[in-house]
C-alpha atoms as a PDB file:
ATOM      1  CA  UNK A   1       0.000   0.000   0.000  1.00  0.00           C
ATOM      2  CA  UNK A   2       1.330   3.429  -1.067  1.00  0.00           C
ATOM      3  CA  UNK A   3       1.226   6.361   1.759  1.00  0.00           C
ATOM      4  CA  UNK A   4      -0.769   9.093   0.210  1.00  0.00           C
ATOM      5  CA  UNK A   5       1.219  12.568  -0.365  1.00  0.00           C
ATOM      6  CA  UNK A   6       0.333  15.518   1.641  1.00  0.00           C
ATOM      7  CA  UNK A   7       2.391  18.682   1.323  1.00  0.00           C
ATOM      8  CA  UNK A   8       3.855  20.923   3.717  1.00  0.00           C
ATOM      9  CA  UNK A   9       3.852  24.736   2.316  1.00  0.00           C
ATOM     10  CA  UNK A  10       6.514  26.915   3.969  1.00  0.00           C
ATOM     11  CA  UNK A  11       4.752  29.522   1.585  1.00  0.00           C
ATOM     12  CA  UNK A  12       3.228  28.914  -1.624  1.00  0.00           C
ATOM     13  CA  UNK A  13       5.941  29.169  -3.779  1.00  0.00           C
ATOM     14  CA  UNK A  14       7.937  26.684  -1.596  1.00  0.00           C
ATOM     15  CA  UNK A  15       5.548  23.648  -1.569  1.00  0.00           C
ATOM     16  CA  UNK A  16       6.533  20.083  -1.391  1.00  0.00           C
ATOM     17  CA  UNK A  17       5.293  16.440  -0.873  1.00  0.00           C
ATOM     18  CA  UNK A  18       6.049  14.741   2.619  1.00  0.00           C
ATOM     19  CA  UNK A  19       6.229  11.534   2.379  1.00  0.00           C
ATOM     20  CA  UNK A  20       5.796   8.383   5.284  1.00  0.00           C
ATOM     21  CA  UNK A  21       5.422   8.665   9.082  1.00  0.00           C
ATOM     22  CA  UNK A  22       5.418  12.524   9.023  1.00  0.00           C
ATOM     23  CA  UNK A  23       2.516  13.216   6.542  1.00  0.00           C
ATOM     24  CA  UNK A  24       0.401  10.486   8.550  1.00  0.00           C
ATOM     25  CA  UNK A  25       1.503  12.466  11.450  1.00  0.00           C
ATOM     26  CA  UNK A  26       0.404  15.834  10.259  1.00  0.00           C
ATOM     27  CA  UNK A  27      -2.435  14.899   8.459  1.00  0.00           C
ATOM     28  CA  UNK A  28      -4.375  14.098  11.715  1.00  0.00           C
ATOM     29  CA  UNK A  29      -2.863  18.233  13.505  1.00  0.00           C
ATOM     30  CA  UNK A  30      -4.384  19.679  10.013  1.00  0.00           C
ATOM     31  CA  UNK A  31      -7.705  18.185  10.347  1.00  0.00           C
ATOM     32  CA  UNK A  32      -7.729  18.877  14.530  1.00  0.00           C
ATOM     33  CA  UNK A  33      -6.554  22.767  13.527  1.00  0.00           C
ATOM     34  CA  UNK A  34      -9.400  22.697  11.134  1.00  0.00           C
ATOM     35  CA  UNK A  35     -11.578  21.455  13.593  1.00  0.00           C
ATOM     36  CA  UNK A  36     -10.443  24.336  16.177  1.00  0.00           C
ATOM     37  CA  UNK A  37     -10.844  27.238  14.078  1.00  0.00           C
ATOM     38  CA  UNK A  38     -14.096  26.050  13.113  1.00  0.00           C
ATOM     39  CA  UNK A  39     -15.015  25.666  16.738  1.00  0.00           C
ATOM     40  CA  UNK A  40     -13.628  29.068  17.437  1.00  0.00           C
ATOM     41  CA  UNK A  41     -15.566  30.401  14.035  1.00  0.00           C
ATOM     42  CA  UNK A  42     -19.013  29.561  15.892  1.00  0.00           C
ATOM     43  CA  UNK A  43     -18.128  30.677  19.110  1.00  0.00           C
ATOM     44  CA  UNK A  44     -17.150  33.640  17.980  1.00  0.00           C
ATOM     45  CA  UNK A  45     -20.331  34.080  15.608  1.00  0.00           C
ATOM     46  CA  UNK A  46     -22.359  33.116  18.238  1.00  0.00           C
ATOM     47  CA  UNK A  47     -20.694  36.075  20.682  1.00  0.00           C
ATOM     48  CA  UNK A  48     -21.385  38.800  18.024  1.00  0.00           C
ATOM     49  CA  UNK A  49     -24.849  37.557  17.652  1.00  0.00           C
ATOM     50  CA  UNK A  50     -25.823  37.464  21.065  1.00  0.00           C
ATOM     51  CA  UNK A  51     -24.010  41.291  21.240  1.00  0.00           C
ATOM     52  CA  UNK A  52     -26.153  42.628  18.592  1.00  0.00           C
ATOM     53  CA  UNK A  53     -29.208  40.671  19.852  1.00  0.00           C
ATOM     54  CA  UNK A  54     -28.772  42.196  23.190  1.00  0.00           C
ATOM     55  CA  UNK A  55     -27.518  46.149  22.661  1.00  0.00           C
ATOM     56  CA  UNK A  56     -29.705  46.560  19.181  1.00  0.00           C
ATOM     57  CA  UNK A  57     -32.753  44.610  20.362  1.00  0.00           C
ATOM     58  CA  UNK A  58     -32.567  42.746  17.117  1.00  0.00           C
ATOM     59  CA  UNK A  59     -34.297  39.087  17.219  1.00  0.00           C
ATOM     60  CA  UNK A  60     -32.337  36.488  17.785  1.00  0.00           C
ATOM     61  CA  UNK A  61     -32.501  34.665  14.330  1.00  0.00           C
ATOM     62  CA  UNK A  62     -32.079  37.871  12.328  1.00  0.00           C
ATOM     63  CA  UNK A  63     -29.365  38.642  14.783  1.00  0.00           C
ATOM     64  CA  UNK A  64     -27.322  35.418  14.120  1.00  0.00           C
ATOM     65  CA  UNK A  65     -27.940  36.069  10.653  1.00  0.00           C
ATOM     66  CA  UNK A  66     -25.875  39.082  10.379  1.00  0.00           C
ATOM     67  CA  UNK A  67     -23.046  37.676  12.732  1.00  0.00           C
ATOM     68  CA  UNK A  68     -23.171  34.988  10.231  1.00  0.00           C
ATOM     69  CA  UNK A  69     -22.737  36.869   7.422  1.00  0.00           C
ATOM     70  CA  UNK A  70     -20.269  39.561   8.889  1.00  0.00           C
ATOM     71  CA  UNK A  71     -18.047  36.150   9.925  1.00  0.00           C
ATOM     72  CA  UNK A  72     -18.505  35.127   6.211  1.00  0.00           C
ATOM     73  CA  UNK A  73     -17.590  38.492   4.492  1.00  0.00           C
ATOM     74  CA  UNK A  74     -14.906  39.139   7.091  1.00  0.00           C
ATOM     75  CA  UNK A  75     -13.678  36.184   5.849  1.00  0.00           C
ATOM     76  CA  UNK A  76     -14.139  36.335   2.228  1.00  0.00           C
ATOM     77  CA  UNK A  77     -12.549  39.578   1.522  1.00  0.00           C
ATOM     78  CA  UNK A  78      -9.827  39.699   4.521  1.00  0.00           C
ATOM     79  CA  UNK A  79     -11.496  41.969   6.699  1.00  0.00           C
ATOM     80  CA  UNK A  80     -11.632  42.726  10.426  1.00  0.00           C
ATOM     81  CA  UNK A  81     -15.384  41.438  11.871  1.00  0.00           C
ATOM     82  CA  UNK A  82     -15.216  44.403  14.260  1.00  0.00           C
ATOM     83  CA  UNK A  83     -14.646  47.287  11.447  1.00  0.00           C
ATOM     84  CA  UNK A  84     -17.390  45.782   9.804  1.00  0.00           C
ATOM     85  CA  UNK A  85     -20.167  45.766  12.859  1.00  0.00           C
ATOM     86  CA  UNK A  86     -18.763  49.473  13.366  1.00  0.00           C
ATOM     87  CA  UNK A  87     -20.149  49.862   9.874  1.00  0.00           C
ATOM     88  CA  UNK A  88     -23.231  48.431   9.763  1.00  0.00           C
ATOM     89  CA  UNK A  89     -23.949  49.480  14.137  1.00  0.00           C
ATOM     90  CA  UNK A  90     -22.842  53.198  12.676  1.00  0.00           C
ATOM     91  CA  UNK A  91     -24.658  53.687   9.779  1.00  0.00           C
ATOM     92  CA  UNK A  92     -27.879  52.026  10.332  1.00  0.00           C
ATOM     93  CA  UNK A  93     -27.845  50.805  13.559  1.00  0.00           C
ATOM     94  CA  UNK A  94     -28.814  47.213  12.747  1.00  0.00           C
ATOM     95  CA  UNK A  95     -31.895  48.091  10.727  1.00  0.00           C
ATOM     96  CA  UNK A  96     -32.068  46.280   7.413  1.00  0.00           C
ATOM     97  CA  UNK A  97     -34.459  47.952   5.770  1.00  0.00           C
ATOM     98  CA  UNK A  98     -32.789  51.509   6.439  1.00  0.00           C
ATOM     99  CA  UNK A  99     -32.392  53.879   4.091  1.00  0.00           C
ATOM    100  CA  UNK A 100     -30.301  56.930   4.030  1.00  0.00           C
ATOM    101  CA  UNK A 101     -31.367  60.532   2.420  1.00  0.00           C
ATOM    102  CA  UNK A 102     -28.789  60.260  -0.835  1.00  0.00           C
ATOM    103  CA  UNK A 103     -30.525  56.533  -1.520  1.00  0.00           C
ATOM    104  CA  UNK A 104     -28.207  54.683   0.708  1.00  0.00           C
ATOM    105  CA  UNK A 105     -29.805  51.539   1.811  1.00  0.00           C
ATOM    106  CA  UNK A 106     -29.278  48.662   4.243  1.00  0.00           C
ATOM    107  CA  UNK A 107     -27.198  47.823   6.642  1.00  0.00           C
ATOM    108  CA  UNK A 108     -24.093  49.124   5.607  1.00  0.00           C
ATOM    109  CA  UNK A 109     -26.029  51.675   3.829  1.00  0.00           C
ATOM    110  CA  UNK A 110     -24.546  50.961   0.296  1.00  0.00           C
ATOM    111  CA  UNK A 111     -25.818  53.781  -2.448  1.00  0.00           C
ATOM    112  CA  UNK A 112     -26.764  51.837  -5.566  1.00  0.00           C
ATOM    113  CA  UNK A 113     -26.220  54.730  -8.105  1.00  0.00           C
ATOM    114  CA  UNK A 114     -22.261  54.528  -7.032  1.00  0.00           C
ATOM    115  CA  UNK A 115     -22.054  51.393  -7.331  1.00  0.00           C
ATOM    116  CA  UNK A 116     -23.955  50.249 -10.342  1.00  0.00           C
ATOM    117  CA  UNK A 117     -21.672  47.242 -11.547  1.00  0.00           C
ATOM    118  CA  UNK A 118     -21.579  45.744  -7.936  1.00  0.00           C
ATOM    119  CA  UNK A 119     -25.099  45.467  -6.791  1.00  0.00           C
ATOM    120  CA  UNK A 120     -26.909  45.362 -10.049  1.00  0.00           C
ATOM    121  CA  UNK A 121     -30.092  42.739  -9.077  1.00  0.00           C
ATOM    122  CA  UNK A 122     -29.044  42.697  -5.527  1.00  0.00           C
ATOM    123  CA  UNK A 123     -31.985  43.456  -2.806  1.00  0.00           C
ATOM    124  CA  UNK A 124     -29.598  45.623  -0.296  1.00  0.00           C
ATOM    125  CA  UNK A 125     -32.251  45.269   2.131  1.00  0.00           C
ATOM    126  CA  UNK A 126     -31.313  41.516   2.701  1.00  0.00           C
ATOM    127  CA  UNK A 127     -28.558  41.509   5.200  1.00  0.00           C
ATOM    128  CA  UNK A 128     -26.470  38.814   4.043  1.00  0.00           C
ATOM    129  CA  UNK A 129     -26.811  40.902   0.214  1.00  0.00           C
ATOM    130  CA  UNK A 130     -26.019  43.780   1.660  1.00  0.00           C
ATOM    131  CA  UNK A 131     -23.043  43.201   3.622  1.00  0.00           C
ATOM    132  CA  UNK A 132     -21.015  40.010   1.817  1.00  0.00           C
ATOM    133  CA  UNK A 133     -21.894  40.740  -1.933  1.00  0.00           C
ATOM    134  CA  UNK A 134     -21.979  44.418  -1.674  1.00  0.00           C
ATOM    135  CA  UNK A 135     -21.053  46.699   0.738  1.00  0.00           C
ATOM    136  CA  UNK A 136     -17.614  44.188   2.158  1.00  0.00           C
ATOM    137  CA  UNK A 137     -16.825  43.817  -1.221  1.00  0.00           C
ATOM    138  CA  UNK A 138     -16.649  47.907  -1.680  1.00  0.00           C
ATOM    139  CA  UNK A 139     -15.275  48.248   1.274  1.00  0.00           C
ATOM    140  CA  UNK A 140     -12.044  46.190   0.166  1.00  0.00           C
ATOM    141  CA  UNK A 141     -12.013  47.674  -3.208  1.00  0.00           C
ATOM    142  CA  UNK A 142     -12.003  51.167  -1.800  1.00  0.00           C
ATOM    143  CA  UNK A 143      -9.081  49.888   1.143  1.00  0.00           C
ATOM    144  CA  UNK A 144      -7.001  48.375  -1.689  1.00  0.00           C
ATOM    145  CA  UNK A 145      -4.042  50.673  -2.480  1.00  0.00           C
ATOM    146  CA  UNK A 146      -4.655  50.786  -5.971  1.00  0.00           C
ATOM    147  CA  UNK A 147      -8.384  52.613  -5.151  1.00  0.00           C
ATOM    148  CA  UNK A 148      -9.166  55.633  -6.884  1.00  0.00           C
ATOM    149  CA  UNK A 149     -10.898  58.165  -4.772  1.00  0.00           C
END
């Protein structure tokens, strides 16, 4: 029976296969690690909801919804979880279905007219909408150093 490959990245231009004992050993660590962050993933998810359920008054499913997706757009486009609730506890307070007086709407009161291409068929009033496919995704556009402001 051949001992199946795993690979040990010092970084990701440096990969190679490990081979025997030590990739049976690791391979076990990897999936435990996995297993850990995921743990601490929920936990933490869980903590944010309860936070927003408790100083917003926001229900307790809607409330877990929006940790959820702040976790998942945090995430997604390598953001902090906490500048994001600043956002969205900032500008609208938790209230989805907010709406600004220059069209801004949603949580992270996006403003459709700037950003046409981005939430084109996108109900911004839907919290997971509104903050993973539209306003995290501006926010890292505008933070990357090659924004134009």
């Amino acid at each position: 029976m051949q001992t199946p490959l795993v690979y040990c990245a010092d970084t990701k231009r440096n990969a190679r296969p490990m081979q025997g004992a030590v990739a049976q050993e690791r391979a076990p660590e990897a999936v435990q690690q996995d297993a850990a962050a995921s743990d601490a993933t929920a936990e933490a998810t869980h903590q944010v909801s309860r936070l927003i359920s408790q100083k917003f008054g926001v229900a307790r499913a809607k409330a877990g919804q929006i940790s959820a997706a702040v976790m998942s757009a945090a995430s997604k486009y390598s953001l902090p979880p906490a500048l994001l609730l600043a956002i969205i506890s900032v500008e609208s307070r938790f209230k989805e279905k907010a709406r600004g007086a220059n069209g801004a709407t949603g949580l992270m009161q996006v403003v459709p007219a700037a950003q046409k291409q981005l939430v084109r068929n996108t109900d911004l009033t839907e919290a997971t909408a509104n903050i993973v496919e539209a306003g995290s995704a501006i926010l890292q556009v505008m933070s990357s150093p090659l924004a134009v402001t």
